[in-house]
C-alpha atoms as a PDB file:
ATOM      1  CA  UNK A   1       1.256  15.904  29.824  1.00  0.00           C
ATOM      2  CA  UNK A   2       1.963  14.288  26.038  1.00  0.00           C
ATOM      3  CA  UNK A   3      -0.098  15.930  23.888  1.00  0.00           C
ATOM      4  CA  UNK A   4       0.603  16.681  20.501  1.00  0.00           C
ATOM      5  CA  UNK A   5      -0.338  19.736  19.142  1.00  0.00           C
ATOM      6  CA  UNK A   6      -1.517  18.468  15.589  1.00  0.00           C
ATOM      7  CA  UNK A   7      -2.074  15.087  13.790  1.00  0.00           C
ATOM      8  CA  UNK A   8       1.204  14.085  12.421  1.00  0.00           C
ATOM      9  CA  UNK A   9       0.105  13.628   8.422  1.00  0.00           C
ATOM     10  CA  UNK A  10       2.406  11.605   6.104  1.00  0.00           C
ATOM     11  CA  UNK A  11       3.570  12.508   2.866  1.00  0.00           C
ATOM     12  CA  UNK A  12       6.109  10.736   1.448  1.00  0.00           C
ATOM     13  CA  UNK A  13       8.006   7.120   2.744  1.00  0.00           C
ATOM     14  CA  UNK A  14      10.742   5.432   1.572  1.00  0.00           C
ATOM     15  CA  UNK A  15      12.939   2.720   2.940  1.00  0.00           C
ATOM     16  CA  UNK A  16      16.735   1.726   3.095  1.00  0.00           C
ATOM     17  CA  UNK A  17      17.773  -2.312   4.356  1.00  0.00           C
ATOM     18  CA  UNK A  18      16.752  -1.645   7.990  1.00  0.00           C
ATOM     19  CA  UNK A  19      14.975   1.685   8.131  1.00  0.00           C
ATOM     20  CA  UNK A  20      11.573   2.810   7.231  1.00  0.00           C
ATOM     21  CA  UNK A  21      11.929   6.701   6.686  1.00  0.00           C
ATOM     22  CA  UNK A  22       8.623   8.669   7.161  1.00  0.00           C
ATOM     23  CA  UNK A  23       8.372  12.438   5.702  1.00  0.00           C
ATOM     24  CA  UNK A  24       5.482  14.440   7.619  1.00  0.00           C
ATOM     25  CA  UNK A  25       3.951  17.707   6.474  1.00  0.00           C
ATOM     26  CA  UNK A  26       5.360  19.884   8.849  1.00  0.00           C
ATOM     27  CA  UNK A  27       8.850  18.868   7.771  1.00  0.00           C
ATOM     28  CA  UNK A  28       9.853  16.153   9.798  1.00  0.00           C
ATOM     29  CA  UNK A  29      11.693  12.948   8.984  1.00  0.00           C
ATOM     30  CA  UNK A  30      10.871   9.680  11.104  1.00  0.00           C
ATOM     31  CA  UNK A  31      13.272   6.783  10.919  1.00  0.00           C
ATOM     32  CA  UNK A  32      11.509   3.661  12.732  1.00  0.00           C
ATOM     33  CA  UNK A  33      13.705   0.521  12.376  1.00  0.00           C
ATOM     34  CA  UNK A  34      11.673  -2.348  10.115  1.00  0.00           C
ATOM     35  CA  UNK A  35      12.320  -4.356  12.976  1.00  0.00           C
ATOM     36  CA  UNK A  36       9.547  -2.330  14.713  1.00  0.00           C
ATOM     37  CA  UNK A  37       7.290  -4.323  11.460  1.00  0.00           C
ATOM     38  CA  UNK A  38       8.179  -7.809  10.802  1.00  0.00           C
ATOM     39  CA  UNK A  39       5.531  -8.025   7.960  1.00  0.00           C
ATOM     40  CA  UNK A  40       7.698  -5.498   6.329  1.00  0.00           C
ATOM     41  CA  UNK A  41      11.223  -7.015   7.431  1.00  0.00           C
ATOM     42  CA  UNK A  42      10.146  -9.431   5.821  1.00  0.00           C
ATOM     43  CA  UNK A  43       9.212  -8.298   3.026  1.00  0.00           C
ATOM     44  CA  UNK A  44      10.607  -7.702  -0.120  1.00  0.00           C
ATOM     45  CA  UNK A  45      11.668  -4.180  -1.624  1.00  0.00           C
ATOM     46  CA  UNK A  46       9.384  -4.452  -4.217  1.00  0.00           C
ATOM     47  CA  UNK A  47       6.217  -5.156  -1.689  1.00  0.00           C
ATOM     48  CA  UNK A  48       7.471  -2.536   0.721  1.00  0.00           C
ATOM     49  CA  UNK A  49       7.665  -0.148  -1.996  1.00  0.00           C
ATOM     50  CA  UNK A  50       3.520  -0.842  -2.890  1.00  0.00           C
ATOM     51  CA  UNK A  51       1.734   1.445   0.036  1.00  0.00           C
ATOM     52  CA  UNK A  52      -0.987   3.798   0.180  1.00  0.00           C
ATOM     53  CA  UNK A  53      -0.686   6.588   2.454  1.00  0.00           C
ATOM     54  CA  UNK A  54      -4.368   6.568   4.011  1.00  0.00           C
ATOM     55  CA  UNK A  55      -6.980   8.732   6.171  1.00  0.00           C
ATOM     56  CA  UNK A  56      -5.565  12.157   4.295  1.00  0.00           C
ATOM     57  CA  UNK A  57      -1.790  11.113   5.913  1.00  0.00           C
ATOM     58  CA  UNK A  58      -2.895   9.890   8.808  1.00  0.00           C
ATOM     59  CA  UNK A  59      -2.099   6.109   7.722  1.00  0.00           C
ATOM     60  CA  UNK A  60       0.234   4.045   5.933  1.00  0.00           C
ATOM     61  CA  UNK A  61      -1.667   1.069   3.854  1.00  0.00           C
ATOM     62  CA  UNK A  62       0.122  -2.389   2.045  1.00  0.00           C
ATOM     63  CA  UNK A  63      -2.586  -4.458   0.771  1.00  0.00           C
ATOM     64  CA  UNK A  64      -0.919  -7.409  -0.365  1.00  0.00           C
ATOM     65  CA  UNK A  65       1.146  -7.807   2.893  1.00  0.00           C
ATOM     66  CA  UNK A  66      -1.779  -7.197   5.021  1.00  0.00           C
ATOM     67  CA  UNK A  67       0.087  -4.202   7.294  1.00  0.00           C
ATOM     68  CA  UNK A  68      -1.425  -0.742   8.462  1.00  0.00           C
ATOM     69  CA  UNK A  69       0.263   1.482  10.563  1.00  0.00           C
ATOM     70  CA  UNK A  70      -0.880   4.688  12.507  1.00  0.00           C
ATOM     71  CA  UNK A  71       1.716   7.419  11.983  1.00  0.00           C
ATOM     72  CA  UNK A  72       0.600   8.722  14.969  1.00  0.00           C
ATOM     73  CA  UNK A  73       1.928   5.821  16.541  1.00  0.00           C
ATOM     74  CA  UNK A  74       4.798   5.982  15.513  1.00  0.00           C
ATOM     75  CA  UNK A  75       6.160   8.996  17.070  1.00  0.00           C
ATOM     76  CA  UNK A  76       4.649   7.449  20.002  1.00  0.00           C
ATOM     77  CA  UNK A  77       7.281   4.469  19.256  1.00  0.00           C
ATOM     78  CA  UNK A  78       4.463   1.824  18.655  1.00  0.00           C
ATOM     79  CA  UNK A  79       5.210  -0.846  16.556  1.00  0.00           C
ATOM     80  CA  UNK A  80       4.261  -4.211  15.836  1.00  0.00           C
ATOM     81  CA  UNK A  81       6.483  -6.064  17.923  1.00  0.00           C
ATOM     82  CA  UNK A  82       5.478  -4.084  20.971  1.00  0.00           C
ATOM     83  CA  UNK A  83       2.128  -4.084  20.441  1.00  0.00           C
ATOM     84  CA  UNK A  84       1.942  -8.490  20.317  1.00  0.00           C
ATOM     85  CA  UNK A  85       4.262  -7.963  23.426  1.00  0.00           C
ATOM     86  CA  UNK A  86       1.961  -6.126  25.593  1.00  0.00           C
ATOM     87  CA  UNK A  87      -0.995  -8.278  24.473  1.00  0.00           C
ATOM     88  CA  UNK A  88       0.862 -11.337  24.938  1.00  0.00           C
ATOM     89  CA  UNK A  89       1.883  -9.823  28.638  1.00  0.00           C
ATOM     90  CA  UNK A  90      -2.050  -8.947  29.302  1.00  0.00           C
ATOM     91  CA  UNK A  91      -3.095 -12.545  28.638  1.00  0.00           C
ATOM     92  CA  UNK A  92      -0.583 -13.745  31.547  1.00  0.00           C
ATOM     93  CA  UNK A  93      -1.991 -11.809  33.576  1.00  0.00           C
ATOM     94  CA  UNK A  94      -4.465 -13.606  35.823  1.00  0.00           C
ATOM     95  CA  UNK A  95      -6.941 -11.633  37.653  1.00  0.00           C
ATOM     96  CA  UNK A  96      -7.414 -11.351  41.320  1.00  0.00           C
ATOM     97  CA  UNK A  97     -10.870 -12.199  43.411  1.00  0.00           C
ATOM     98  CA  UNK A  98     -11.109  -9.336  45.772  1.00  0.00           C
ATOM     99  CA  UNK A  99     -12.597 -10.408  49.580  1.00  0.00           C
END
C-alpha cells in the first residue's frame, strides 16, 4: 500500500535554471525538474520567484502565471505534463458496447 503517513506541508521554494527545489516541514528537500511545469519553464525568474505557498503548505500558488500545484503531488511525481498526457490518452479512448 502507498500511504503517506502525514500531509507533506511546504515551507520554503526556490529554483535554479531547470529545477524547482521544494523544502517541507519535516526536513525534506524535493527537486522536480521545471519541465514537470511548462507554465513555469517558461517563465521568467522574476515570475517564478512571485508564489504563495497555500492551504497552510499544502499548495504552491502564482497568480499572474495562472499555475497551482499540490505538493502532495509532487512526491507522487505528478506534474503538468503528465497530467495533459493521461487526459489526452483518456479522450482516445473509445468505449466499448457490451452484448
Amino acid at each position: 500500500m502507498n500511504t503517506l503517513v502525514s500531509k507533506p506541508l511546504a515551507i520554503n521554494l526556490h529554483f535554479n535554471d531547470d529545477t524547482m527545489w521544494l523544502e517541507l516541514a519535516d526536513g525534506r528537500q524535493l527537486g522536480v525538474p521545471l519541465a514537470y511545469f511548462p507554465r513555469l519553464l517558461n517563465a521568467a525568474p522574476e515570475q517564478r520567484e512571485e508564489y504563495s505557498i497555500s492551504g497552510g503548505g499544502t499548495g504552491l500558488h502564482w497568480n499572474k502565471l495562472d499555475e497551482d500545484i499540490l505538493v502532495e503531488n509532487l512526491l507522487l511525481g505528478i506534474g503538468d505534463v503528465q497530467t495533459r498526457s493521461l487526459k489526452a490518452e483518456a479522450e482516445k479512448v473509445t468505449p466499448r458496447m457490451l452484448n
